[in-house]
Protein backbone atom coordinates (compact mmCIF):
# COMPACT_ATOMS: atom_id res chain seq x y z
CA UNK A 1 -7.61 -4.09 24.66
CA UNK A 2 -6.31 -3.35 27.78
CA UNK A 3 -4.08 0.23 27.59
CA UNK A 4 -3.49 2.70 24.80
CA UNK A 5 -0.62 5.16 24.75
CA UNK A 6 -0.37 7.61 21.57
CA UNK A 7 1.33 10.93 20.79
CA UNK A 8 -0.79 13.42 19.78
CA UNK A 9 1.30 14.12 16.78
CA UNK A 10 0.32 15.15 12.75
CA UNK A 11 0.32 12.53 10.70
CA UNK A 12 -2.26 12.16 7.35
CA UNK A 13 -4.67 12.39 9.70
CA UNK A 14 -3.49 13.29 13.38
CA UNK A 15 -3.81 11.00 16.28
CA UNK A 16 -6.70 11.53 19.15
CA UNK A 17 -5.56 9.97 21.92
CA UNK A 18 -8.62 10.65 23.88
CA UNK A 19 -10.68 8.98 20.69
CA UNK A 20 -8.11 6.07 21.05
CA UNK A 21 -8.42 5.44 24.46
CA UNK A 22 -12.33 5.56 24.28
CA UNK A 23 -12.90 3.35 21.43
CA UNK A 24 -10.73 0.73 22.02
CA UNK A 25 -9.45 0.37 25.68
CA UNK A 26 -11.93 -2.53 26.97
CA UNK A 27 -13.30 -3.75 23.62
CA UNK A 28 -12.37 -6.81 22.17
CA UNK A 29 -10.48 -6.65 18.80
CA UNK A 30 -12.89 -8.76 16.65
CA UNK A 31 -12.70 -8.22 12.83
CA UNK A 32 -9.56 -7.58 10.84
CA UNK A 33 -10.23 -6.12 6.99
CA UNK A 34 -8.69 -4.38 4.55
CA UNK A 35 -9.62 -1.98 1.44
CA UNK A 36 -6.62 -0.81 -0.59
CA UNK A 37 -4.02 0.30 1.44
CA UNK A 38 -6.00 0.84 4.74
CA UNK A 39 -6.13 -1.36 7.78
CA UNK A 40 -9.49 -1.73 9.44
CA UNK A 41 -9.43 -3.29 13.00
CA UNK A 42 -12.95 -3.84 14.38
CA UNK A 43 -13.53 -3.74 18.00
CA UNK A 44 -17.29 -4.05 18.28
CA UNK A 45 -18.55 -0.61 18.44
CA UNK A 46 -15.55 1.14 17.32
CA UNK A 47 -13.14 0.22 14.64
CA UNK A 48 -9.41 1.56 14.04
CA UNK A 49 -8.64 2.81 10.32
CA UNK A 50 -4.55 2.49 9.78
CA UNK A 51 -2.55 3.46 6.56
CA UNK A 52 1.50 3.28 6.83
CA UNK A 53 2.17 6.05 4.23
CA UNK A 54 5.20 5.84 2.82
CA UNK A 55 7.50 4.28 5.76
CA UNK A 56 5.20 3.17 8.20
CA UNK A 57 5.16 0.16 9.59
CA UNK A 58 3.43 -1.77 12.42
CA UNK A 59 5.49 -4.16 15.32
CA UNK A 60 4.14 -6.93 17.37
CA UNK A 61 6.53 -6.69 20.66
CA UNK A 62 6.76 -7.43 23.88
CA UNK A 63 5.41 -4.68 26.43
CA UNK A 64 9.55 -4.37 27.67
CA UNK A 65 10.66 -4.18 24.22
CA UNK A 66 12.25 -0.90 23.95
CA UNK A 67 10.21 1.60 21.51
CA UNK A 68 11.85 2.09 17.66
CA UNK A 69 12.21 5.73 16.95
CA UNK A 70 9.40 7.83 15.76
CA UNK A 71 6.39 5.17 17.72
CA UNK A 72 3.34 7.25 17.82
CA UNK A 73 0.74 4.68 18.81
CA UNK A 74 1.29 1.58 21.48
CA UNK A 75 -2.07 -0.59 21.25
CA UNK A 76 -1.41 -3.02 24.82
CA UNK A 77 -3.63 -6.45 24.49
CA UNK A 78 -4.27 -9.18 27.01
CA UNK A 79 -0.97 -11.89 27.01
CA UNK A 80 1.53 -9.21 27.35
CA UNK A 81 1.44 -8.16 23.75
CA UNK A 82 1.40 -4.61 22.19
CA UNK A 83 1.19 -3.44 18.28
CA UNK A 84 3.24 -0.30 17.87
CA UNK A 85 3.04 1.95 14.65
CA UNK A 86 5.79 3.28 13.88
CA UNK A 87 6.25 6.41 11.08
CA UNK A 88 9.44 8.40 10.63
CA UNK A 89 8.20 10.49 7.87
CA UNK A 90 4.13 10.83 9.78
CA UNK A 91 2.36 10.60 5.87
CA UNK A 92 0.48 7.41 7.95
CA UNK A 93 -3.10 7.37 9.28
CA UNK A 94 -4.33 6.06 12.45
CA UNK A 95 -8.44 6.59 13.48
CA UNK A 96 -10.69 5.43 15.61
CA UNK A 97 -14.35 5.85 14.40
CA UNK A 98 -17.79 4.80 14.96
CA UNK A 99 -18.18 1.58 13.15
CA UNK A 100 -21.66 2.92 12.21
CA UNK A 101 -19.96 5.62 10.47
CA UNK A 102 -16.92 3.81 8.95
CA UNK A 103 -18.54 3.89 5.04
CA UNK A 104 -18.61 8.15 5.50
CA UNK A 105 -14.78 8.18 6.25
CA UNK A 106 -13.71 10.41 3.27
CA UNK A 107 -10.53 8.37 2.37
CA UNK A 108 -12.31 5.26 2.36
CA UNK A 109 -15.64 6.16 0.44
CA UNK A 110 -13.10 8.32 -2.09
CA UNK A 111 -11.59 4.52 -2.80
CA UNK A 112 -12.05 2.96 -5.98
CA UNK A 113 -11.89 -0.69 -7.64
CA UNK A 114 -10.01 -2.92 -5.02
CA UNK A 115 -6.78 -4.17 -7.05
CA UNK A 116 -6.94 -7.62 -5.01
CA UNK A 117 -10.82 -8.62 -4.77
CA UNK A 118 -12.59 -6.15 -7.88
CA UNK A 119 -12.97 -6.28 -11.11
CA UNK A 120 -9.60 -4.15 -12.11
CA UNK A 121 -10.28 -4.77 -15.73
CA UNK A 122 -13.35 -3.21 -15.80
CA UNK A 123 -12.29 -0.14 -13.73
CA UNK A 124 -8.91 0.20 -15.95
CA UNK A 125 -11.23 -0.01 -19.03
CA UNK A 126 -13.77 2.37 -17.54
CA UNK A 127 -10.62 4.48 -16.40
CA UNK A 128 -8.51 4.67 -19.64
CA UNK A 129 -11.23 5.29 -21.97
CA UNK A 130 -11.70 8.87 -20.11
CA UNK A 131 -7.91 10.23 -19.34
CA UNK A 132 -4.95 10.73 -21.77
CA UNK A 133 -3.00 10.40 -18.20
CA UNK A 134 0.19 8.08 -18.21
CA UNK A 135 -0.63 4.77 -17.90
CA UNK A 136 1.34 4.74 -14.55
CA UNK A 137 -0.75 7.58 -13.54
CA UNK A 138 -3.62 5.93 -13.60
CA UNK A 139 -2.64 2.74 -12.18
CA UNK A 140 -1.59 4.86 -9.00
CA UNK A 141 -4.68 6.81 -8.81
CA UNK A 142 -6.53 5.54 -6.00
CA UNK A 143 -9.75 6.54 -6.86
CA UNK A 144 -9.63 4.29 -9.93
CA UNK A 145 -7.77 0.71 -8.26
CA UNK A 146 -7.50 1.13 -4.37
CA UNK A 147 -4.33 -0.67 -3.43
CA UNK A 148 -1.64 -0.09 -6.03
CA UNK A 149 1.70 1.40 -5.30
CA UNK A 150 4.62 2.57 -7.17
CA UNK A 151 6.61 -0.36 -6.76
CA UNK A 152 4.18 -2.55 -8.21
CA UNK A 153 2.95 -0.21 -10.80
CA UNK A 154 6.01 -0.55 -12.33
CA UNK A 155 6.15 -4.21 -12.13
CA UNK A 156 3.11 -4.60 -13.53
CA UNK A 157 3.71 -2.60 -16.62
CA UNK A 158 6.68 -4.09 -17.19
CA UNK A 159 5.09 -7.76 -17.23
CA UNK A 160 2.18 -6.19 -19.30
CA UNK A 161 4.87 -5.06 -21.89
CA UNK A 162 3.40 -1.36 -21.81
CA UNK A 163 5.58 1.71 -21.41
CA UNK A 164 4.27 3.71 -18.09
CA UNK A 165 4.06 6.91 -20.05
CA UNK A 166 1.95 5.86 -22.71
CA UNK A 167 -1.12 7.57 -22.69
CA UNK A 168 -3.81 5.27 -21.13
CA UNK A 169 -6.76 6.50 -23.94
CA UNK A 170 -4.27 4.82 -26.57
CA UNK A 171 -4.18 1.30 -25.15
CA UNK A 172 -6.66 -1.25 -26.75
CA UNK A 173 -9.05 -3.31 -24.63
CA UNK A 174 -6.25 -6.46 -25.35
CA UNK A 175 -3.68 -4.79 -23.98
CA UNK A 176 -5.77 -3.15 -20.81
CA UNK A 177 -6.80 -6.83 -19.97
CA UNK A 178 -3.34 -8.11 -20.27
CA UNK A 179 -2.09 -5.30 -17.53
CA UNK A 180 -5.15 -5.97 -15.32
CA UNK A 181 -4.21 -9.97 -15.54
CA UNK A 182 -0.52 -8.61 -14.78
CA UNK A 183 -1.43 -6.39 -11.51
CA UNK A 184 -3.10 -9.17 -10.09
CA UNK A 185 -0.44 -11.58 -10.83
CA UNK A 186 2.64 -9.02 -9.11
CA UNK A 187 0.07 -8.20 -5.72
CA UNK A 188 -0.32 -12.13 -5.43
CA UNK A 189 3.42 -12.54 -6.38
CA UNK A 190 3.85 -9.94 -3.72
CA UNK A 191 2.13 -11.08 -0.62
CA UNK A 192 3.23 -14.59 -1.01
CA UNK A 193 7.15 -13.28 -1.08
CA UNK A 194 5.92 -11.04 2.34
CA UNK A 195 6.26 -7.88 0.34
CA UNK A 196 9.14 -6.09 -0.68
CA UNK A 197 12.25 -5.06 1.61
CA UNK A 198 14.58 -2.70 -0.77
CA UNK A 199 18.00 -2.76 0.21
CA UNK A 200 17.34 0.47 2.41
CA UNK A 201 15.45 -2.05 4.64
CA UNK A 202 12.28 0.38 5.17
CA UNK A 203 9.88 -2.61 5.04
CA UNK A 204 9.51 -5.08 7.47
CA UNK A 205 6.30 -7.33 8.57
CA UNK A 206 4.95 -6.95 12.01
CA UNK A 207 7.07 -9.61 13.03
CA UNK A 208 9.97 -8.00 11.75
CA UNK A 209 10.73 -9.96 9.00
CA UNK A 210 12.17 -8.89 5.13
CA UNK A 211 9.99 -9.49 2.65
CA UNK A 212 11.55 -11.46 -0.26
CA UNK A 213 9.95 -9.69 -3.50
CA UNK A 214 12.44 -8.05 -4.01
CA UNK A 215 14.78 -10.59 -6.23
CA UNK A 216 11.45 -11.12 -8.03
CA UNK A 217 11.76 -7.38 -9.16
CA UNK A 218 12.43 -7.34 -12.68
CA UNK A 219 12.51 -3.57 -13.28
CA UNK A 220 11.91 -1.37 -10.35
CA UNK A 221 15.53 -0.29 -8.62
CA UNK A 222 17.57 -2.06 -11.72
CA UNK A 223 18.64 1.21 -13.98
CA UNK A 224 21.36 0.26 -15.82
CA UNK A 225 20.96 -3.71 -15.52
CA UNK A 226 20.36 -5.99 -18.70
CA UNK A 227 16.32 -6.97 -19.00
CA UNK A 228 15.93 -10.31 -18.75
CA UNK A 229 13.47 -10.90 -21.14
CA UNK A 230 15.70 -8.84 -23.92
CA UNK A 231 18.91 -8.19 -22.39
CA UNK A 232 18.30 -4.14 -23.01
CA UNK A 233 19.43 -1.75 -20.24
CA UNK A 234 16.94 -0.57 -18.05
CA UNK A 235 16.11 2.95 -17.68
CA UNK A 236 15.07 5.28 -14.91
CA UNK A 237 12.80 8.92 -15.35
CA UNK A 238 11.26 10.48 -12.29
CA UNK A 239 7.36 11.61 -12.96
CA UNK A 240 5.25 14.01 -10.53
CA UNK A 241 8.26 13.37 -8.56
CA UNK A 242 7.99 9.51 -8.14
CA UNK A 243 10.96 6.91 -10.11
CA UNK A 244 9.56 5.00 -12.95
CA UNK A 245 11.44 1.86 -14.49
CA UNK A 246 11.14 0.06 -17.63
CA UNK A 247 12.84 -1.72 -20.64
CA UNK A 248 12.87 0.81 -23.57
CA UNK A 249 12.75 -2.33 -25.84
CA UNK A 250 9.79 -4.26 -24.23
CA UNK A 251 7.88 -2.09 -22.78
CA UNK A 252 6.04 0.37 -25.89
């Protein structure tokens, strides 16, 4: 790493640029991991924990490439080369911590089944037996499955056949294995389409690049358009302030 610039500016967890510039600048970026949603970016000693939030993103450019609005953090590399993150709406997270210490980072040691590489079925089991929550609830609890987000909440419950308010205690150990098979299934489905770019355009790779998911999508952003597994409208309700889809014939 050869420079750092960062704002000092409040974002889930405010930037240091002094903690920046001393844990990175002359390391060499060796590891790259990830658990749920966060970004871990080892550089020996120190390692760099990232989480976009809701409309972050992060931009491999040129050093002359003019900065986006709202770029709080330019990482510089060898080869002319800098990662920017970018975050109009600052609900990211960008740390630098011991690597020593990186288990006691209270986001990450709060983090529960990894939806990608655990055993979800087990943890949705464990999870549902305990809470009369929404289903949806507790797929987007991230104490439970680390890694799930709204979009593919609703995706998955849809392809599990299982309305997102149902209360999770009520669902039989069939039907929680059937969802678990069907979150995997979307994530994969999800990172091999390069994610999913809504027509507002918010998501981008660090390349800049759509991802293609989105025609996958069959209810998330489609009130009012025919299901096409029954042909039934589907229908929009906003929970703890967040838009859930589903097919009020399918989906019980």
């Amino acid at each position: 790493m050869v420079a750092v610039e960062a704002r000092e500016v409040r974002l889930r967890a405010g930037i240091d640029p002094e903690s920046w510039r001393a844990g990175v600048v002359g390391a060499t970026l060796g590891t790259l991991d990830r658990r749920g949603k966060y970004l871990m970016a080892g550089f020996g000693r120190s390692t760099a924990v990232l989480h976009l939030g809701m409309s972050g993103r992060l931009a491999l450019v040129r050093p002359e490439v003019p900065c986006a609005a709202h770029t709080h953090l330019r990482l510089r590399f060898e080869g002319a080369i800098e990662l920017r993150l970018i975050d109009p709406r600052r609900f990211g997270m960008a740390v630098v911590v011991p690597t020593e210490r990186l288990t006691d980072l209270a986001p990450l040691a709060a983090l529960g089944i990894d939806a990608l590489d655990g055993d979800i079925e087990a943890g949705l089991l464990a999870a549902a037996a305990r809470s009369a929550s929404p289903i949806r609830s507790v797929l987007l609890d991230q104490t439970v499955l680390a890694g799930i987000g709204n979009i593919y909440a609703n995706e998955a419950l849809a392809r599990a056949r299982i309305h997102p308010l149902r209360p999770a205690s009520s669902l039989a150990r069939a039907r929680v294995a059937r969802l678990a098979a069907a979150v995997k299934a979307v994530l994969h489905g999800a990172i091999a389409a390069g994610g999913t770019t809504l027509e507002d355009g918010g998501f981008s790779d660090a390349a800049g690049n759509a991802g293609n998911f989105a025609v996958q999508l069959a209810v998330y952003g489609r009130e009012g358009l025919p299901c096409e597994r029954c042909g039934s409208s589907i229908r929009r309700r906003v929970a703890s302030g967040r838009s859930l889809f589903f097919c009020p014939r399918c989906q019980r």
